[in-house]
PDB file of N, CA and C in Angstrom:
ATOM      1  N   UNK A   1     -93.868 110.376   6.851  1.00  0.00           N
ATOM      2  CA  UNK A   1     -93.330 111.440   7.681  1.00  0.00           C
ATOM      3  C   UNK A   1     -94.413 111.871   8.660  1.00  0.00           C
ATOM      4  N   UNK A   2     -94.232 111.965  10.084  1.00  0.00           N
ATOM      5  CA  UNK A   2     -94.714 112.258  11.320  1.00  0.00           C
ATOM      6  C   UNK A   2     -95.504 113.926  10.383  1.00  0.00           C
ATOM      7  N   UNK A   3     -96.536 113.867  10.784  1.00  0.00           N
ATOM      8  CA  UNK A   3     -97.803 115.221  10.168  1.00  0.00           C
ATOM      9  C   UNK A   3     -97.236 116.045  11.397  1.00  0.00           C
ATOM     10  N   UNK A   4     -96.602 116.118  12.838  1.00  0.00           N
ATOM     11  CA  UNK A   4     -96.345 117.129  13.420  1.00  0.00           C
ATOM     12  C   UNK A   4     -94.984 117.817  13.457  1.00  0.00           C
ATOM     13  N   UNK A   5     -93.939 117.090  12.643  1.00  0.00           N
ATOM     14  CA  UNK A   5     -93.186 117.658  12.159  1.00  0.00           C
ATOM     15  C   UNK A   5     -93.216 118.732  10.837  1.00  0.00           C
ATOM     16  N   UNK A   6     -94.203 118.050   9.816  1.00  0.00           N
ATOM     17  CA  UNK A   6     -94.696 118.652   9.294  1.00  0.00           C
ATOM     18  C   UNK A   6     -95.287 120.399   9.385  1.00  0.00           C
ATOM     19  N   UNK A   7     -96.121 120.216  10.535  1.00  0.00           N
ATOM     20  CA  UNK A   7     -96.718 121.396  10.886  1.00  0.00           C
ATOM     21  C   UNK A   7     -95.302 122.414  11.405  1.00  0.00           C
ATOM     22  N   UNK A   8     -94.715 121.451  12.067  1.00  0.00           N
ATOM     23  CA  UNK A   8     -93.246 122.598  12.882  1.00  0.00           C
ATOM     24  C   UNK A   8     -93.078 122.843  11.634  1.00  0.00           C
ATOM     25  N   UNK A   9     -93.109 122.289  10.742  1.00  0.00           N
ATOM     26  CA  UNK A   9     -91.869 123.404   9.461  1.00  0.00           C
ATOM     27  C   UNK A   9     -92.595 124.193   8.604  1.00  0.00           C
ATOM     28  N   UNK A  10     -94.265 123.882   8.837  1.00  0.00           N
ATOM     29  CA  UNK A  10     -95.115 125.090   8.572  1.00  0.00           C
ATOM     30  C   UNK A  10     -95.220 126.290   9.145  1.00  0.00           C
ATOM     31  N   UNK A  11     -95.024 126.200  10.709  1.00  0.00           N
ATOM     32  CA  UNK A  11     -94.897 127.199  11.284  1.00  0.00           C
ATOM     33  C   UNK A  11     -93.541 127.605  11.360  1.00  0.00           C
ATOM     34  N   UNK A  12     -92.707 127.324  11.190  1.00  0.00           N
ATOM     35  CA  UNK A  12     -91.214 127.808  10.492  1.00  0.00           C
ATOM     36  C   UNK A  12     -91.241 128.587   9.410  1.00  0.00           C
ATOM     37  N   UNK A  13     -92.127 128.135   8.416  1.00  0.00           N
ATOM     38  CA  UNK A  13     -92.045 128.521   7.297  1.00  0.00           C
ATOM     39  C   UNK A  13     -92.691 130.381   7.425  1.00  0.00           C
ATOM     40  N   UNK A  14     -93.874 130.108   8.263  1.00  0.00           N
ATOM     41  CA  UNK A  14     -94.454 131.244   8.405  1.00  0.00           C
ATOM     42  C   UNK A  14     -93.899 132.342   9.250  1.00  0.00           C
ATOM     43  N   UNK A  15     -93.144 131.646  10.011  1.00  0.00           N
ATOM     44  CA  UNK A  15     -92.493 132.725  10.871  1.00  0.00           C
ATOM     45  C   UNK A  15     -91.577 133.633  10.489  1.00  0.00           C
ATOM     46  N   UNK A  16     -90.895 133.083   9.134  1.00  0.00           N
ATOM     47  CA  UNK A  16     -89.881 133.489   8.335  1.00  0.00           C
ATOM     48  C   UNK A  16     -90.496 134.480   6.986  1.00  0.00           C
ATOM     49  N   UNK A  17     -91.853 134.842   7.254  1.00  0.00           N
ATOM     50  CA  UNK A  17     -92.679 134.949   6.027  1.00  0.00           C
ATOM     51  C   UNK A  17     -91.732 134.818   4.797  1.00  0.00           C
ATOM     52  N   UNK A  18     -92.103 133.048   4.752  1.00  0.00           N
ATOM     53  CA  UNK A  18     -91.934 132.589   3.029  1.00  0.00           C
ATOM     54  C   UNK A  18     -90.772 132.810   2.810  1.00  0.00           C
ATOM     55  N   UNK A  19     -89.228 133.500   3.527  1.00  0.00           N
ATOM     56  CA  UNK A  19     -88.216 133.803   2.967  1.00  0.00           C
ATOM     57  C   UNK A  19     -87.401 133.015   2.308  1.00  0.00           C
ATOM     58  N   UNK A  20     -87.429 131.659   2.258  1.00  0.00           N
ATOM     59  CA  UNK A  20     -86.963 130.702   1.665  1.00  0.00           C
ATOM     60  C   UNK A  20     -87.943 130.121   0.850  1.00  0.00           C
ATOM     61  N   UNK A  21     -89.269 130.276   0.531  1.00  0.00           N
ATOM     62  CA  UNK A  21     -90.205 129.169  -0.189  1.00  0.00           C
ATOM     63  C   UNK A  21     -89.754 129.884  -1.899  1.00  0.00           C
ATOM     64  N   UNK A  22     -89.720 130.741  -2.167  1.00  0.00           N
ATOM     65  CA  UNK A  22     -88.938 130.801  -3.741  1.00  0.00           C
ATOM     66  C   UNK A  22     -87.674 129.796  -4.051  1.00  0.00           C
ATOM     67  N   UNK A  23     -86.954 129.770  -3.167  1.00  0.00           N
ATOM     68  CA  UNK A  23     -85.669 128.995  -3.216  1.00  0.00           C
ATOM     69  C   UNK A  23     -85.969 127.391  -3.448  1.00  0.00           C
ATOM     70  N   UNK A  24     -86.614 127.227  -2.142  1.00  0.00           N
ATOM     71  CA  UNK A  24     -86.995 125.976  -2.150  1.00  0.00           C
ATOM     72  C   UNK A  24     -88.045 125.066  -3.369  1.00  0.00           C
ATOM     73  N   UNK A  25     -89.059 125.836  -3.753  1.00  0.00           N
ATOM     74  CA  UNK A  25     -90.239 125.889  -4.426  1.00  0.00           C
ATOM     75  C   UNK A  25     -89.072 125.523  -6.301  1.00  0.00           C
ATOM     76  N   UNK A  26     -88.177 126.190  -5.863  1.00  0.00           N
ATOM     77  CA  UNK A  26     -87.215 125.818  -7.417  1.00  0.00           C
ATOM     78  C   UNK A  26     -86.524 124.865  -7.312  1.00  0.00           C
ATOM     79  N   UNK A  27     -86.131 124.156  -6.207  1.00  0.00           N
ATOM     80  CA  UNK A  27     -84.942 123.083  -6.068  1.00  0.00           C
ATOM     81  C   UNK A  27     -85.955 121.815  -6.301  1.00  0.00           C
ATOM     82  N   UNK A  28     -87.272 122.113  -5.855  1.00  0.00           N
ATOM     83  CA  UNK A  28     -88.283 120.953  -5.794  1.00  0.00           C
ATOM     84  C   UNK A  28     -89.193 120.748  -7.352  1.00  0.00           C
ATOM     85  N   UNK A  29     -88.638 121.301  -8.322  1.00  0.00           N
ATOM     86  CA  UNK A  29     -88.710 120.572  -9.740  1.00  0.00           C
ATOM     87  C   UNK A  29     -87.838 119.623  -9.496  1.00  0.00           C
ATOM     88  N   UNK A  30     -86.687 119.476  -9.175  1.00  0.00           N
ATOM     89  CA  UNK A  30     -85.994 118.142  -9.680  1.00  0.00           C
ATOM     90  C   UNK A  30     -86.165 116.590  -8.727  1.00  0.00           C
ATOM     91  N   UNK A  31     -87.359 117.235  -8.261  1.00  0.00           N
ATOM     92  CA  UNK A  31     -88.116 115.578  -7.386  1.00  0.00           C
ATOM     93  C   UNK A  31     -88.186 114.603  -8.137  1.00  0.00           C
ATOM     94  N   UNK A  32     -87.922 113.594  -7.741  1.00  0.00           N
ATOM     95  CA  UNK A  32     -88.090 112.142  -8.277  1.00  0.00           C
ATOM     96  C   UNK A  32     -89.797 111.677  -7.299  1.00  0.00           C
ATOM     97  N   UNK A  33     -90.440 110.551  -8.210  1.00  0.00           N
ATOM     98  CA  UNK A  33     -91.159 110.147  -7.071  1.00  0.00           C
ATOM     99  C   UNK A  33     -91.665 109.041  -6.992  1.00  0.00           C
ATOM    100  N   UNK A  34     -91.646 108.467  -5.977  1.00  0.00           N
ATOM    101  CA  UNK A  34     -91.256 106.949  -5.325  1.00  0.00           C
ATOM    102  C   UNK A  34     -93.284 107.033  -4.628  1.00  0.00           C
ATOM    103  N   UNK A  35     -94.296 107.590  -4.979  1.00  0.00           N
ATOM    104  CA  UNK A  35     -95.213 107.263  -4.706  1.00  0.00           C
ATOM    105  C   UNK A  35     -95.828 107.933  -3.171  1.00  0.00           C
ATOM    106  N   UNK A  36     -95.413 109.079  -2.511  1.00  0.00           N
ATOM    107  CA  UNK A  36     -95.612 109.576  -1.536  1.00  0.00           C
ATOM    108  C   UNK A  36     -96.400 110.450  -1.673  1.00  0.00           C
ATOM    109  N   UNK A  37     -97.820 110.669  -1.039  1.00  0.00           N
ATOM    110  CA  UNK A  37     -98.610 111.583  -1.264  1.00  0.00           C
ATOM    111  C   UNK A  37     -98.251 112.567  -0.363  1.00  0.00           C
ATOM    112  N   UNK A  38     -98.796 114.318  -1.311  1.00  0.00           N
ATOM    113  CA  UNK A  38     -98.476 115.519  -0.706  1.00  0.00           C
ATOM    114  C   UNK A  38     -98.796 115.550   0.737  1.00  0.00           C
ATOM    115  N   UNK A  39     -98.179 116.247   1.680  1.00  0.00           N
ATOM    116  CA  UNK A  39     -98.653 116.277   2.654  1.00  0.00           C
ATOM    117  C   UNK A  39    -100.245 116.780   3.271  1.00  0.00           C
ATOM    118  N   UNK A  40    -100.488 117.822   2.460  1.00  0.00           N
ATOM    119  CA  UNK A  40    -102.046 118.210   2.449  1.00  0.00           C
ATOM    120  C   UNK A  40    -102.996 117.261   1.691  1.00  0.00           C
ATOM    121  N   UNK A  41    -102.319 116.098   1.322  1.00  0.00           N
ATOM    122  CA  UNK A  41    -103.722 115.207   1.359  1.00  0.00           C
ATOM    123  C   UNK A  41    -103.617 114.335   2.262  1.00  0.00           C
ATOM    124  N   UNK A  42    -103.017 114.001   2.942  1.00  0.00           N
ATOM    125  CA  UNK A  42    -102.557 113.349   3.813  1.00  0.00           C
ATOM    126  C   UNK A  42    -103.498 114.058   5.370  1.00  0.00           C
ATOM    127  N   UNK A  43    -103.303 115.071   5.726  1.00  0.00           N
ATOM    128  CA  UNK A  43    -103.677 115.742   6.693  1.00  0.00           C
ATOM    129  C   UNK A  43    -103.927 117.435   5.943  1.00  0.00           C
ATOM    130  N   UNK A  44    -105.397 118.015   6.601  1.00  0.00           N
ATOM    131  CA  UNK A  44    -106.052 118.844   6.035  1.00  0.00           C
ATOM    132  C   UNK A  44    -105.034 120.343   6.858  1.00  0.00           C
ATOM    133  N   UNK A  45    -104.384 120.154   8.061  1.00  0.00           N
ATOM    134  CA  UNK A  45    -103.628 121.148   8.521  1.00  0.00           C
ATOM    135  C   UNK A  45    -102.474 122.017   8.181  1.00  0.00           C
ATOM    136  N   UNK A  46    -102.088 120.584   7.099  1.00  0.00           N
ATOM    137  CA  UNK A  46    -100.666 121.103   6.643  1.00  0.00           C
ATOM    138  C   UNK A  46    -101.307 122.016   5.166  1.00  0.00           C
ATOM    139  N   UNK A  47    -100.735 122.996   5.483  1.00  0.00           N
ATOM    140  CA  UNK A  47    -101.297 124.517   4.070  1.00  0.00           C
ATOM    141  C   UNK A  47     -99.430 124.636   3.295  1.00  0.00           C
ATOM    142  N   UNK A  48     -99.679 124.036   2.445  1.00  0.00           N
ATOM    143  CA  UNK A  48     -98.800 124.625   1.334  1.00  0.00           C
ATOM    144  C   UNK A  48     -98.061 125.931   1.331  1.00  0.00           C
ATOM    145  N   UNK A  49     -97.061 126.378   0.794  1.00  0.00           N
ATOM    146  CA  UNK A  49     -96.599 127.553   0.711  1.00  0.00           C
ATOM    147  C   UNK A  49     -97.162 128.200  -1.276  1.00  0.00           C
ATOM    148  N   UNK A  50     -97.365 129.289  -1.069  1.00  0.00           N
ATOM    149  CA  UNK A  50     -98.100 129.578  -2.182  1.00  0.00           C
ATOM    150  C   UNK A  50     -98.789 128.996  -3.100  1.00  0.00           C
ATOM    151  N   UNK A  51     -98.966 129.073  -4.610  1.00  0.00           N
ATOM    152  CA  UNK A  51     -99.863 128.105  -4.831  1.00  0.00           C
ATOM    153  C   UNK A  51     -99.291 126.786  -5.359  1.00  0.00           C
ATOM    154  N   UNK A  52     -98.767 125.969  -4.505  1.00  0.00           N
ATOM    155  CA  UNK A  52     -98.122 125.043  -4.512  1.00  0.00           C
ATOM    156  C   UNK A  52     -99.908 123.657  -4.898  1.00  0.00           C
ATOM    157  N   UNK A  53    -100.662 124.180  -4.053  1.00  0.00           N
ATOM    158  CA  UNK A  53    -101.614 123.069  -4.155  1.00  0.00           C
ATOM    159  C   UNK A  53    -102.424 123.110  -5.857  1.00  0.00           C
ATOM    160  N   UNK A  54    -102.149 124.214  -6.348  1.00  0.00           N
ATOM    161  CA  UNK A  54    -102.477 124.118  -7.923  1.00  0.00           C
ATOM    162  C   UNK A  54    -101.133 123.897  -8.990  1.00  0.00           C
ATOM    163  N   UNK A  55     -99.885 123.984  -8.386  1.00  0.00           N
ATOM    164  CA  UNK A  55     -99.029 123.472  -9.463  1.00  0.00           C
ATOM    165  C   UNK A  55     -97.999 122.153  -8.711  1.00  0.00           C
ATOM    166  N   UNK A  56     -98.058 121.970  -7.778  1.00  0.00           N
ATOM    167  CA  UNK A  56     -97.431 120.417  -7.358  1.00  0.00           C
ATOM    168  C   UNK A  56     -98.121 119.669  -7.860  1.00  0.00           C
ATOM    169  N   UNK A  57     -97.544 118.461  -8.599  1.00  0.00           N
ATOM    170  CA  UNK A  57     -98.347 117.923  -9.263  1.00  0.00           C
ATOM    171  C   UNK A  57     -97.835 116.430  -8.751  1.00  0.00           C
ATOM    172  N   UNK A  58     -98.425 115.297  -9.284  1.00  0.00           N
ATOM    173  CA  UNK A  58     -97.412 113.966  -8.665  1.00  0.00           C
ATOM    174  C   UNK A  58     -97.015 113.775  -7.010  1.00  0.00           C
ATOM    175  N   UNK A  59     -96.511 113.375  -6.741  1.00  0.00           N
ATOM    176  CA  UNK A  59     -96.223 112.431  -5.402  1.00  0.00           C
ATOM    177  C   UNK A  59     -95.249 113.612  -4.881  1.00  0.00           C
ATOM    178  N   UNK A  60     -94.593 113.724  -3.575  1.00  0.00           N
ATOM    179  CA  UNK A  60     -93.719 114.269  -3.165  1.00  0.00           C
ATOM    180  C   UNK A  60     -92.772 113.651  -2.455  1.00  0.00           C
ATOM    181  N   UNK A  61     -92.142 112.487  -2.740  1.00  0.00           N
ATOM    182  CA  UNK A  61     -91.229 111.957  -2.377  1.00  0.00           C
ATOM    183  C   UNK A  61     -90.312 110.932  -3.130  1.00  0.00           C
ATOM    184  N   UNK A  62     -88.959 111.152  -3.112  1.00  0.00           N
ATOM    185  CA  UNK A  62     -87.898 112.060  -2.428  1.00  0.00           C
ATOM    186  C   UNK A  62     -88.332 113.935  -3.088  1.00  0.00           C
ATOM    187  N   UNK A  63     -88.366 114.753  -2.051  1.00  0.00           N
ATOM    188  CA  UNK A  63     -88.232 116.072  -2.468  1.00  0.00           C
ATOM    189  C   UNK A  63     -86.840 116.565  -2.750  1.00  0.00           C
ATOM    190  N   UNK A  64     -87.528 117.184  -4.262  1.00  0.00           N
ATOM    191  CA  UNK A  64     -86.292 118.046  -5.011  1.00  0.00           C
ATOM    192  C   UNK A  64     -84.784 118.399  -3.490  1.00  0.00           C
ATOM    193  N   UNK A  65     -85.437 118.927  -2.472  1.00  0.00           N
ATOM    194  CA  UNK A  65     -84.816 119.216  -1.354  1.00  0.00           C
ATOM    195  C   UNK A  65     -83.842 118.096  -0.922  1.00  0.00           C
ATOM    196  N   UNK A  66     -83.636 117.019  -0.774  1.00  0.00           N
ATOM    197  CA  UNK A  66     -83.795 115.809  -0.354  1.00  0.00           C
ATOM    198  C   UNK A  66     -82.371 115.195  -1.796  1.00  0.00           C
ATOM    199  N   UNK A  67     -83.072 115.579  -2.857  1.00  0.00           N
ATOM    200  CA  UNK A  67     -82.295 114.860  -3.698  1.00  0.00           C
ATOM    201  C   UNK A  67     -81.056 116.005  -4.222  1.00  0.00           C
ATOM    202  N   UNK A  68     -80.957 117.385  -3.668  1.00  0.00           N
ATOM    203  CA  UNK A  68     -79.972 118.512  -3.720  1.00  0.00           C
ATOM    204  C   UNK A  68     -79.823 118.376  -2.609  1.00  0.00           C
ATOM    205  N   UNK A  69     -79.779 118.254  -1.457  1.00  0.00           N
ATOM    206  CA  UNK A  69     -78.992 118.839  -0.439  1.00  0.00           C
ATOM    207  C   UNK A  69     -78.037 117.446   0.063  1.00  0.00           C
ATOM    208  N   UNK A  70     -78.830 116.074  -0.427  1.00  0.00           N
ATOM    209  CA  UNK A  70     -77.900 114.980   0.161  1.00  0.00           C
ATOM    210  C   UNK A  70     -76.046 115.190  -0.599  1.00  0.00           C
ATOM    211  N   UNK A  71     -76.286 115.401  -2.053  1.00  0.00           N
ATOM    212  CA  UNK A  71     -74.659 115.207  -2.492  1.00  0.00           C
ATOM    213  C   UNK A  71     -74.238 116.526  -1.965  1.00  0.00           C
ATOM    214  N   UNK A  72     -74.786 117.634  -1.771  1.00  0.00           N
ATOM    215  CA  UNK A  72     -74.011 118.934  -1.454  1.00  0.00           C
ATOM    216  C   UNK A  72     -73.672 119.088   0.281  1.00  0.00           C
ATOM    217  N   UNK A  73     -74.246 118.221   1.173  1.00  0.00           N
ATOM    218  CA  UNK A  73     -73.598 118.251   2.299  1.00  0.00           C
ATOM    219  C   UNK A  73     -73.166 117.307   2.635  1.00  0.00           C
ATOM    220  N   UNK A  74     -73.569 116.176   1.804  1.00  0.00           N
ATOM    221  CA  UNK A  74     -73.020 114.808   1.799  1.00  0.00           C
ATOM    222  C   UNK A  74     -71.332 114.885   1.539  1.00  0.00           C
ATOM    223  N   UNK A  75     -71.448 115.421   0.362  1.00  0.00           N
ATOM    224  CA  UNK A  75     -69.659 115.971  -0.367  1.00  0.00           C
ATOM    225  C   UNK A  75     -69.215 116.459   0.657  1.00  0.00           C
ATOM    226  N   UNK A  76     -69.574 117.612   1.285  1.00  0.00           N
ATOM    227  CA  UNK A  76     -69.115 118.497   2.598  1.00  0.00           C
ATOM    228  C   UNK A  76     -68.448 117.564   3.661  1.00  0.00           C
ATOM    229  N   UNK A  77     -69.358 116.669   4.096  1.00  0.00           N
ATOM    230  CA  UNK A  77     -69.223 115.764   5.669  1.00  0.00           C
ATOM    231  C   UNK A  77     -68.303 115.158   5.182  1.00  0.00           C
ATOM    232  N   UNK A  78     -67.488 114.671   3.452  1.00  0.00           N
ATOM    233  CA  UNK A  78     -66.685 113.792   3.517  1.00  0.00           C
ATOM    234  C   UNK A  78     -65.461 114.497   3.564  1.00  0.00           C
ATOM    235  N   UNK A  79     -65.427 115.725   2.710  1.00  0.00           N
ATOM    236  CA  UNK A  79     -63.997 116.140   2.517  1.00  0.00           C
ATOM    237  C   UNK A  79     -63.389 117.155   4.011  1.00  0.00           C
TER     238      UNK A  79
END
């Protein structure tokens, strides 16, 4: 994943102070992972939302996000 998209949804994230990172931060236990390193090791710019860099643990890809939102708008776009 492009590191400056990344950053846009950091600064999204911040602009919103965090109003979604509880939500999200819970949907992203049910990650599977296919070997993708976090984005902050990847590039030193991208800052985590809370203390995500002491309890994310493992790879981040597909995100919990990713593997909930495909059947729930997926289902949507069909019916």
């Amino acid at each position: 994943m492009d590191i400056e998209y990344l950053l846009f949804l950091q600064n999204f994230r911040n602009s919103i102070n965090d109003a979604l990172t509880p939500f999200m931060e819970a949907i992203s236990y049910f990650a599977v992972s296919v070997c993708a390193y976090r984005p902050w090791i990847r590039d030193v710019r991208v800052l985590p939302a809370g203390d995500a860099i002491k309890t994310a643990t493992g790879y981040s890809f597909p995100s919990g996000h990713t593997t909930t939102a495909t059947p729930i708008y997926g289902g949507l776009a069909l019916s």
